[in-house]
C-alpha atoms as a PDB file:
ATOM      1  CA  UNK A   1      98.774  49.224  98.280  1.00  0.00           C
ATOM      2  CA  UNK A   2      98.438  52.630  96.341  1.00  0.00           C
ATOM      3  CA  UNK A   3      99.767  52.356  93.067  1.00  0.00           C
ATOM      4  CA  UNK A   4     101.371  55.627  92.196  1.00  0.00           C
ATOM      5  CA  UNK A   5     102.799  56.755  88.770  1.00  0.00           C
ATOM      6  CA  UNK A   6     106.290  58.448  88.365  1.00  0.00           C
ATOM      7  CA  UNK A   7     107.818  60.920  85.574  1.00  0.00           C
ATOM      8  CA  UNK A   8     110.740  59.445  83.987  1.00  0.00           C
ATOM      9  CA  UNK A   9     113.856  61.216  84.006  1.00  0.00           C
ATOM     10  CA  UNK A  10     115.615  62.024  80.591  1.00  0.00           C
ATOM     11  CA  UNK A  11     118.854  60.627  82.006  1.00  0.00           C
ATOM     12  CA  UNK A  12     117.001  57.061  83.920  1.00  0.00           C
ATOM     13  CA  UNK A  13     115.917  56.567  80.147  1.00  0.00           C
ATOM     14  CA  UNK A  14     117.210  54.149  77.880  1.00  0.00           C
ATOM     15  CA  UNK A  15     120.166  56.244  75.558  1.00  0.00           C
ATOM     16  CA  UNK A  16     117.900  56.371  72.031  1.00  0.00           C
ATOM     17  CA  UNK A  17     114.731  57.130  74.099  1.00  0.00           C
ATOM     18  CA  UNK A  18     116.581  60.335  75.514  1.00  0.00           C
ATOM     19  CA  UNK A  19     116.062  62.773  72.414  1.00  0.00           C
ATOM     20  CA  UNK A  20     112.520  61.912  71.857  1.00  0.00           C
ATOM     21  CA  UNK A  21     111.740  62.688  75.762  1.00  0.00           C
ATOM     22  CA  UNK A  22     113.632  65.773  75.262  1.00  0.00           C
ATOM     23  CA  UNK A  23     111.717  67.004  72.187  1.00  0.00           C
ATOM     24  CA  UNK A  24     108.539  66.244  74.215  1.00  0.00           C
ATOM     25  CA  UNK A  25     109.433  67.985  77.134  1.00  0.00           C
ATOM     26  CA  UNK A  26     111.324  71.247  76.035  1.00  0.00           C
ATOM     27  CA  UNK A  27     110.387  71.642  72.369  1.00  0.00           C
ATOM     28  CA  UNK A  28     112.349  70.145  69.060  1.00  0.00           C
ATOM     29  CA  UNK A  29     114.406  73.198  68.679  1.00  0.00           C
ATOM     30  CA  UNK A  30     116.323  72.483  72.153  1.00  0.00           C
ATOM     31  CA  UNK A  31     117.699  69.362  69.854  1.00  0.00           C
ATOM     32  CA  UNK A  32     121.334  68.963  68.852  1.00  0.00           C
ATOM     33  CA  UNK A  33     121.575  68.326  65.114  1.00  0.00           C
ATOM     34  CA  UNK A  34     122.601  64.193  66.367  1.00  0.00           C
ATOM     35  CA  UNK A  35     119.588  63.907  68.372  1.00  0.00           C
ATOM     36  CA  UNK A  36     117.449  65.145  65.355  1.00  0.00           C
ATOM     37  CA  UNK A  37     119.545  61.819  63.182  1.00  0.00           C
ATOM     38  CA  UNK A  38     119.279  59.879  66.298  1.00  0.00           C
ATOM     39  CA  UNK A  39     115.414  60.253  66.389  1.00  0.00           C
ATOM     40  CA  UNK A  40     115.266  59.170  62.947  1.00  0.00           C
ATOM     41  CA  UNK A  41     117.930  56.420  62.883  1.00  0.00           C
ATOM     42  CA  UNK A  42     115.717  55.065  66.346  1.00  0.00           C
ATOM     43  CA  UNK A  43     118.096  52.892  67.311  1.00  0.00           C
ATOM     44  CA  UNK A  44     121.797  52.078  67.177  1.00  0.00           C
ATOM     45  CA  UNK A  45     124.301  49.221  66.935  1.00  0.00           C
ATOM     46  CA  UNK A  46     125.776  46.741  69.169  1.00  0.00           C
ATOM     47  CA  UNK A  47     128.139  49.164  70.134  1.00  0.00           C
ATOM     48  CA  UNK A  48     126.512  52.429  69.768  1.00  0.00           C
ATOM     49  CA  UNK A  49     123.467  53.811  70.736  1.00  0.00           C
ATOM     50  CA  UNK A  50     121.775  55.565  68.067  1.00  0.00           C
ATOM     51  CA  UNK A  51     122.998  59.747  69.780  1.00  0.00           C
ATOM     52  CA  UNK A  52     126.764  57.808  69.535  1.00  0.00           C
ATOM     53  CA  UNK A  53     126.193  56.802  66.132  1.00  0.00           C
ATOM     54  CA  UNK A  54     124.287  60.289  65.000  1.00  0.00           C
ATOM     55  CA  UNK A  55     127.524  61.692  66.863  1.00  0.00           C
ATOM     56  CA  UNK A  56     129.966  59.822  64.649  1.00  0.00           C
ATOM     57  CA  UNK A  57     128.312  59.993  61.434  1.00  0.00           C
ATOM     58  CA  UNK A  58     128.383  63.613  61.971  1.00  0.00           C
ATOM     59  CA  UNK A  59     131.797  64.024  63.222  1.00  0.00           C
ATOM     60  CA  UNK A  60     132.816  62.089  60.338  1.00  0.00           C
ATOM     61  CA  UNK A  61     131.227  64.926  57.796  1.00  0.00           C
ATOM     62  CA  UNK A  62     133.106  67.846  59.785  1.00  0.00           C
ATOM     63  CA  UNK A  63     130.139  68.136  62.324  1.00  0.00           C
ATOM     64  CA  UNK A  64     128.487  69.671  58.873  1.00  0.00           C
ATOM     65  CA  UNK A  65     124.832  68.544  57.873  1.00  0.00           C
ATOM     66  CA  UNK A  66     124.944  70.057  54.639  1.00  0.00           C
ATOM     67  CA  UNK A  67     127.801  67.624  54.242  1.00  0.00           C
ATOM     68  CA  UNK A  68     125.640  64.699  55.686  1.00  0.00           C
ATOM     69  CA  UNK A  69     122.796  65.657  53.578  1.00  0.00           C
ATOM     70  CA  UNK A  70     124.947  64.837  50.460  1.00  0.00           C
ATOM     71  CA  UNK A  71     125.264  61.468  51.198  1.00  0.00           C
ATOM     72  CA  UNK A  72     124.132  58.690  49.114  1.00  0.00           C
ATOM     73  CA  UNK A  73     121.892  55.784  49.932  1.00  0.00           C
ATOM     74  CA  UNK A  74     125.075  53.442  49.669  1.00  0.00           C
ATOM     75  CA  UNK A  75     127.067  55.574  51.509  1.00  0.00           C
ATOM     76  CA  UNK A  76     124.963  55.935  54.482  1.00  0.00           C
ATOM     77  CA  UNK A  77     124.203  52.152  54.868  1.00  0.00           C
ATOM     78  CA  UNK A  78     128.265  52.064  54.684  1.00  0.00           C
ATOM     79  CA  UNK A  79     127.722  52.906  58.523  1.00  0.00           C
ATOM     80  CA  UNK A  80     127.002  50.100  61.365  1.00  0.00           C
ATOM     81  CA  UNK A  81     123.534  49.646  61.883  1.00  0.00           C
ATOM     82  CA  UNK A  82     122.178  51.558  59.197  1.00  0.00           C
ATOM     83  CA  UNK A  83     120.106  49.295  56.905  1.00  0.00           C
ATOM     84  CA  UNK A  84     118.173  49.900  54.070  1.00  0.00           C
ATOM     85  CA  UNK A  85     115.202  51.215  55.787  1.00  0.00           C
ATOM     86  CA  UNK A  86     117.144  53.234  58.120  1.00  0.00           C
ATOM     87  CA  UNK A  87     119.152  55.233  54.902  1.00  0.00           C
ATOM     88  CA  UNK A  88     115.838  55.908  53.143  1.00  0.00           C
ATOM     89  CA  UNK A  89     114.613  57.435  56.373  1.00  0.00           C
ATOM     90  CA  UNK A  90     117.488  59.725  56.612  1.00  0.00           C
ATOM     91  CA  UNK A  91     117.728  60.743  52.773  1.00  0.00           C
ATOM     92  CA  UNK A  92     113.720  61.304  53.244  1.00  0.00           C
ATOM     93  CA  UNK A  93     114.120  63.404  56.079  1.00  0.00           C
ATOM     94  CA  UNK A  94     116.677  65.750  54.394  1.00  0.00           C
ATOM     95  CA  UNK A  95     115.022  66.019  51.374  1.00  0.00           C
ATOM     96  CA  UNK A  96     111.766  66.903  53.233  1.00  0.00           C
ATOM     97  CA  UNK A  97     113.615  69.958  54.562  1.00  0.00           C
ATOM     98  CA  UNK A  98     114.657  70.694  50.786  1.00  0.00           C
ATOM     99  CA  UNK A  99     111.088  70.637  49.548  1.00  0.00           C
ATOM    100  CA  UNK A 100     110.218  72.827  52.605  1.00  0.00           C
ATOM    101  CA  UNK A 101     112.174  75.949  51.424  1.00  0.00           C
ATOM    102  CA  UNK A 102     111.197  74.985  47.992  1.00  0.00           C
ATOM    103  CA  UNK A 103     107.626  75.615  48.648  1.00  0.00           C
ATOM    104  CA  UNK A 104     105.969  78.374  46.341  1.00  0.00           C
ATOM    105  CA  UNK A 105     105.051  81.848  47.577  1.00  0.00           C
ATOM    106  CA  UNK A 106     102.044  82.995  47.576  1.00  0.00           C
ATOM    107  CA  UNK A 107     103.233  86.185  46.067  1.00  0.00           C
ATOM    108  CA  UNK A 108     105.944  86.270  43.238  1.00  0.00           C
ATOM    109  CA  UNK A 109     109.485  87.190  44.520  1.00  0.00           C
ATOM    110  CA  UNK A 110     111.609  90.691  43.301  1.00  0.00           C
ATOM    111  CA  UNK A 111     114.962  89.708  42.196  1.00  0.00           C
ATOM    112  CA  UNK A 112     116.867  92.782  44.259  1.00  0.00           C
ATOM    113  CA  UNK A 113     120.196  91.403  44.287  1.00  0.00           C
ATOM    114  CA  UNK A 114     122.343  88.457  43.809  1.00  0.00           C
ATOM    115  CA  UNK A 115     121.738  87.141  46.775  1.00  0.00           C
ATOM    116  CA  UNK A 116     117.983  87.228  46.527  1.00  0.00           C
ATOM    117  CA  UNK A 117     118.551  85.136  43.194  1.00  0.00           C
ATOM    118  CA  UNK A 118     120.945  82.481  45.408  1.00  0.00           C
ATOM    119  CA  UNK A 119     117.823  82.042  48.080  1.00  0.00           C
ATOM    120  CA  UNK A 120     115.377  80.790  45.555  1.00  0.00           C
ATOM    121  CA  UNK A 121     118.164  78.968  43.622  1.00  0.00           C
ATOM    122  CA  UNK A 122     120.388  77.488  46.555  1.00  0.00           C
ATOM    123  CA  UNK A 123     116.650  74.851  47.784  1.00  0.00           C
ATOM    124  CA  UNK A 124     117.215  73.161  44.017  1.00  0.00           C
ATOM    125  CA  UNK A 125     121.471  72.938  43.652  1.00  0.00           C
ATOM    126  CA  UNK A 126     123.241  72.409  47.075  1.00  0.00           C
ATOM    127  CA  UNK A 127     123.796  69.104  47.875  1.00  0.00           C
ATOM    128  CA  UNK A 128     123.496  67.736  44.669  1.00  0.00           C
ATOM    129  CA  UNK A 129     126.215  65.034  43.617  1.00  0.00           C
ATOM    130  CA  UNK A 130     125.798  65.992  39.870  1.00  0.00           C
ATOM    131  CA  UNK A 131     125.782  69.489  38.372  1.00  0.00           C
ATOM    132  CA  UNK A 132     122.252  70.790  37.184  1.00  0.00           C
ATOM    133  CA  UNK A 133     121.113  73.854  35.411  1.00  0.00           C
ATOM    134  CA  UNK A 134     118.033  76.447  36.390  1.00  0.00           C
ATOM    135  CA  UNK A 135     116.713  79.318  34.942  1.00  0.00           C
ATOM    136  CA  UNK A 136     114.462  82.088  37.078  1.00  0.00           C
ATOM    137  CA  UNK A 137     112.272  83.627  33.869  1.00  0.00           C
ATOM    138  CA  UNK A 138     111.531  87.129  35.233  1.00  0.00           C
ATOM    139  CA  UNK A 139     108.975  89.803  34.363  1.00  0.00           C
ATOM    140  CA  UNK A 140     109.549  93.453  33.810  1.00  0.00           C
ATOM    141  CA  UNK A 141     109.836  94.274  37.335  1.00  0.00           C
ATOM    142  CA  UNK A 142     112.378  91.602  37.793  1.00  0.00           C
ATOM    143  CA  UNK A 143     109.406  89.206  39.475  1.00  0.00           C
ATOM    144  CA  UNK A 144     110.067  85.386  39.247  1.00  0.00           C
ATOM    145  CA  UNK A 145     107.599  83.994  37.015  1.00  0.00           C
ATOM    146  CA  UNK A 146     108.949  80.553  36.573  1.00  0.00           C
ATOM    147  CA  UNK A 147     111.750  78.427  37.807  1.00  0.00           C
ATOM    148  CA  UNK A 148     113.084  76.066  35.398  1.00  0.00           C
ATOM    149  CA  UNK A 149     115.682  73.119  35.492  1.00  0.00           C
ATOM    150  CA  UNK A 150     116.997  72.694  31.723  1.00  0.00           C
ATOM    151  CA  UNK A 151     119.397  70.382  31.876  1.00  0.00           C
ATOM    152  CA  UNK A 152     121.166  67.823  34.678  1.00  0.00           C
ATOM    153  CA  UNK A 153     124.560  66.331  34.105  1.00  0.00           C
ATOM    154  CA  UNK A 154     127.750  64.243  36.018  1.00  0.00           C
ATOM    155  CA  UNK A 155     130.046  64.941  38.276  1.00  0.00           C
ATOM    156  CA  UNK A 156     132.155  67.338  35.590  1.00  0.00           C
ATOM    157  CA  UNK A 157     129.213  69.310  34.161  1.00  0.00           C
ATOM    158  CA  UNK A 158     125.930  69.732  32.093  1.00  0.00           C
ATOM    159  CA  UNK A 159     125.032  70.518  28.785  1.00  0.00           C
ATOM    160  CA  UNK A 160     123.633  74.007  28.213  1.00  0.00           C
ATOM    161  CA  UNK A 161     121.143  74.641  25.043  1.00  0.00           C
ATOM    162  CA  UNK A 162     121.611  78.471  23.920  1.00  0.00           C
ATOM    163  CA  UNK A 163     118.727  77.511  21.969  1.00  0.00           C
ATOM    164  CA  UNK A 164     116.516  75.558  24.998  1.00  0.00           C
ATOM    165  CA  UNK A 165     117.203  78.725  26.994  1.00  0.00           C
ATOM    166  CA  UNK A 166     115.782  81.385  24.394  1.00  0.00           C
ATOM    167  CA  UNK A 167     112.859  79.118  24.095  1.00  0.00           C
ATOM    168  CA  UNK A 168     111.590  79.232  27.156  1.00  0.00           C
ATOM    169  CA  UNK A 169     112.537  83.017  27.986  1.00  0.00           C
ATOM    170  CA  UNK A 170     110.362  83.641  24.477  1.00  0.00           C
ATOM    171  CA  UNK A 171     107.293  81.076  25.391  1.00  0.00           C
ATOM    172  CA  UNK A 172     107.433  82.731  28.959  1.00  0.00           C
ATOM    173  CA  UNK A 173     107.326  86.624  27.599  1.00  0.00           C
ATOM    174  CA  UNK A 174     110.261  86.902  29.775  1.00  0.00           C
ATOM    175  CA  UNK A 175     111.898  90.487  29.707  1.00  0.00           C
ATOM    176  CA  UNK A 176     115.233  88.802  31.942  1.00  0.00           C
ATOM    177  CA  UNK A 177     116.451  85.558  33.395  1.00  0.00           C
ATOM    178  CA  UNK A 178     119.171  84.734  35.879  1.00  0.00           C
ATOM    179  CA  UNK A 179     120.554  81.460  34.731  1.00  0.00           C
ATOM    180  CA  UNK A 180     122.274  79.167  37.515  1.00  0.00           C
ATOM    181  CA  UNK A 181     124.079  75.869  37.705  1.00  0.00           C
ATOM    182  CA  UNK A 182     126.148  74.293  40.682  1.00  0.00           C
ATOM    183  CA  UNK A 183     129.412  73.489  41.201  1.00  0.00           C
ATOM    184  CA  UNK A 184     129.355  69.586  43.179  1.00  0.00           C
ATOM    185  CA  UNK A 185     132.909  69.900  44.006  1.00  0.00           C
ATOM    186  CA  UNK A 186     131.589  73.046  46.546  1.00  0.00           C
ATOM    187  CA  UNK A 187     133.558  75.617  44.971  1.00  0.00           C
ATOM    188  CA  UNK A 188     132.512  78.437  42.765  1.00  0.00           C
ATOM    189  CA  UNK A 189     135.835  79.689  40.553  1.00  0.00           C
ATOM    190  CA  UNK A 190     134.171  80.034  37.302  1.00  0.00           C
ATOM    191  CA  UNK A 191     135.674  77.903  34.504  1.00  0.00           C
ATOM    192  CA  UNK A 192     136.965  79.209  30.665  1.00  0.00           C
ATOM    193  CA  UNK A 193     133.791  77.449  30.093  1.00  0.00           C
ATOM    194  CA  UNK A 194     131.633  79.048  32.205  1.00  0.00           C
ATOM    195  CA  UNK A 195     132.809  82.652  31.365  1.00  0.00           C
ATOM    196  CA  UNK A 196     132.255  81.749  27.533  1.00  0.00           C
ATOM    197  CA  UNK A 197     128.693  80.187  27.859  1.00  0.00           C
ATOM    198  CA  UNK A 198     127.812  83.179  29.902  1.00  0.00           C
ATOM    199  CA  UNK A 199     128.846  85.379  26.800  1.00  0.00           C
ATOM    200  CA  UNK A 200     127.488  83.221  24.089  1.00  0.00           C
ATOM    201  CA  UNK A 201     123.652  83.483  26.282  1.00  0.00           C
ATOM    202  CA  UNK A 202     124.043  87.167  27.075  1.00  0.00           C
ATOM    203  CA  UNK A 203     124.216  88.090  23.135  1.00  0.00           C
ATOM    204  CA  UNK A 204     121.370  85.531  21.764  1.00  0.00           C
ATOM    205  CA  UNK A 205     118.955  86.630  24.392  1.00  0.00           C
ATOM    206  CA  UNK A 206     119.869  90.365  23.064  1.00  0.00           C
ATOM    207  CA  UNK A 207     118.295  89.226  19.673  1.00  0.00           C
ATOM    208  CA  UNK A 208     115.000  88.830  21.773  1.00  0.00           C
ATOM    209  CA  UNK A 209     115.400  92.021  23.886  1.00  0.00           C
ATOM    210  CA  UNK A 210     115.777  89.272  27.059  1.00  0.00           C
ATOM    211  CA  UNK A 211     118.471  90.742  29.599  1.00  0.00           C
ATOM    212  CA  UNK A 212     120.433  88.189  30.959  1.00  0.00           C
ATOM    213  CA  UNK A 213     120.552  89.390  34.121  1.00  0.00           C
ATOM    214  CA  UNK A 214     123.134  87.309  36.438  1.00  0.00           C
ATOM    215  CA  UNK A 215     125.022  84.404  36.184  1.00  0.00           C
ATOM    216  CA  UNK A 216     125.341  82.363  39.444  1.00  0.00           C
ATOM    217  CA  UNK A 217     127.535  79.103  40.304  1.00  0.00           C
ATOM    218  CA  UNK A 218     126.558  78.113  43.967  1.00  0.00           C
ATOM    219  CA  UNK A 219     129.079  75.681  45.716  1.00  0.00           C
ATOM    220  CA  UNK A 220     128.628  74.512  49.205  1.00  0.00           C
ATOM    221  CA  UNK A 221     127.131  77.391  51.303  1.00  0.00           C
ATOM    222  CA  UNK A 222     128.423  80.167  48.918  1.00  0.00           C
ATOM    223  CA  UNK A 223     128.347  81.521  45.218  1.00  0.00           C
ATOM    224  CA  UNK A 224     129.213  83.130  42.710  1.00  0.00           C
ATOM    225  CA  UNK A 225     127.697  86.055  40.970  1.00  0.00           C
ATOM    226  CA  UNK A 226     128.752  86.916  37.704  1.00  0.00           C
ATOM    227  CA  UNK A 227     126.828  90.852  37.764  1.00  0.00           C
ATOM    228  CA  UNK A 228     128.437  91.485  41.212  1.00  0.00           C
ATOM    229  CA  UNK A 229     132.107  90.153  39.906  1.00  0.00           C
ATOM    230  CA  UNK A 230     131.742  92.430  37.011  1.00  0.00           C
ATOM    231  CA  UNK A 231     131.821  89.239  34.414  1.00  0.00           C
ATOM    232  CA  UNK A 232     128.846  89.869  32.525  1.00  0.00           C
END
């Protein structure tokens, strides 16, 4: 008898083998954002397979994967069927997209605008549970020579060194800097605080001909430019 062998069918496979045969036959980018999670999860719960699970963990997070990304270790094993191993597979996932975008240029970046500033910025401070702070050190034709995180704090904020700042804008021969820090609760309203540290910077750097040269506060998605608001 002639043995013959047959193509499976995406739908005559098992539920979590579905987005795996679907990446192989039509390319990852024909993926929903669940079967991405449900590739990595690789399988489900009693009740769920791991596309129902993906579905839920998403739909819990508003459907939102920036939302999902924020999640922490604890959080995701808070979920059915998500161990240990299966949370450090997610978190490492995301956080290989972060590093990604965060991957240096061959050549140095212009700082244009605001929003050119909130590109290279945005890779270090969405997502982030705590608030951070990062300087760009620019040149005289407003190239990025270094990126710099100075300080990382809690939930309610970071401390910011007038003095740590000036340092490294003088041991990078900096002419500018855009200074940066994030906002965990997703929204960027500056604070009293914000609007005075922004000050306080602005006129030490003056005493080292450095031009601070925005202020941003990026939230979820979105910031805040201090140049473009008219607040510097």
């Amino acid at each position: 008898m002639e043995e013959t062998t047959k193509h499976l069918n995406i739908k005559a496979l098992a539920e979590d083998d579905r987005p795996r045969e679907k990446l192989l036959n039509f390319g990852r980018q024909a993926l929903s954002d669940s079967e991405l999670i449900a590739i990595v999860l690789g399988s489900g719960n009693r009740t769920e397979s791991a596309v129902q699970l993906a579905q839920r963990m998403l739909s819990d997070h508003q459907n939102n994967i920036n939302q999902l990304a924020k999640l922490s270790l604890t959080e995701l094993r808070k979920y059915r069927g998500v161990g240990i191993v299966k949370a450090i597979n997610i978190a490492a996932a995301f956080e290989l997209g972060r590093r990604r975008n965060q991957s240096d240029s061959l050549d140095k970046i212009k700082i244009t605008s605001s929003f050119v500033a909130y590109q290279i910025l945005q890779k270090y401070l969405s997502d982030l549970p705590h608030e951070e702070f990062w300087i760009l050190v620019l040149d005289r034709a407003n190239q990025v020579i270094k990126e710099v995180c100075l300080s990382k704090g809690g939930i309610a904020g970071t401390v910011i060194d007038t003095r740590m700042v000036c340092r490294i804008a003088i041991e990078h021969h900096a002419s500018g800097i855009v200074i940066a820090h994030n906002h965990p609760s997703g929204e960027t309203v500056a604070s009293q605080q914000d609007i005075s540290i922004t000050k306080k910077l602005k006129e030490a750097l003056l005493l080292f001909e450095v031009s601070l040269v925005d202020h941003l506060i990026i939230g979820d998605q979105k910031y805040l430019s201090f140049l473009d608001n008219n607040m510097l």
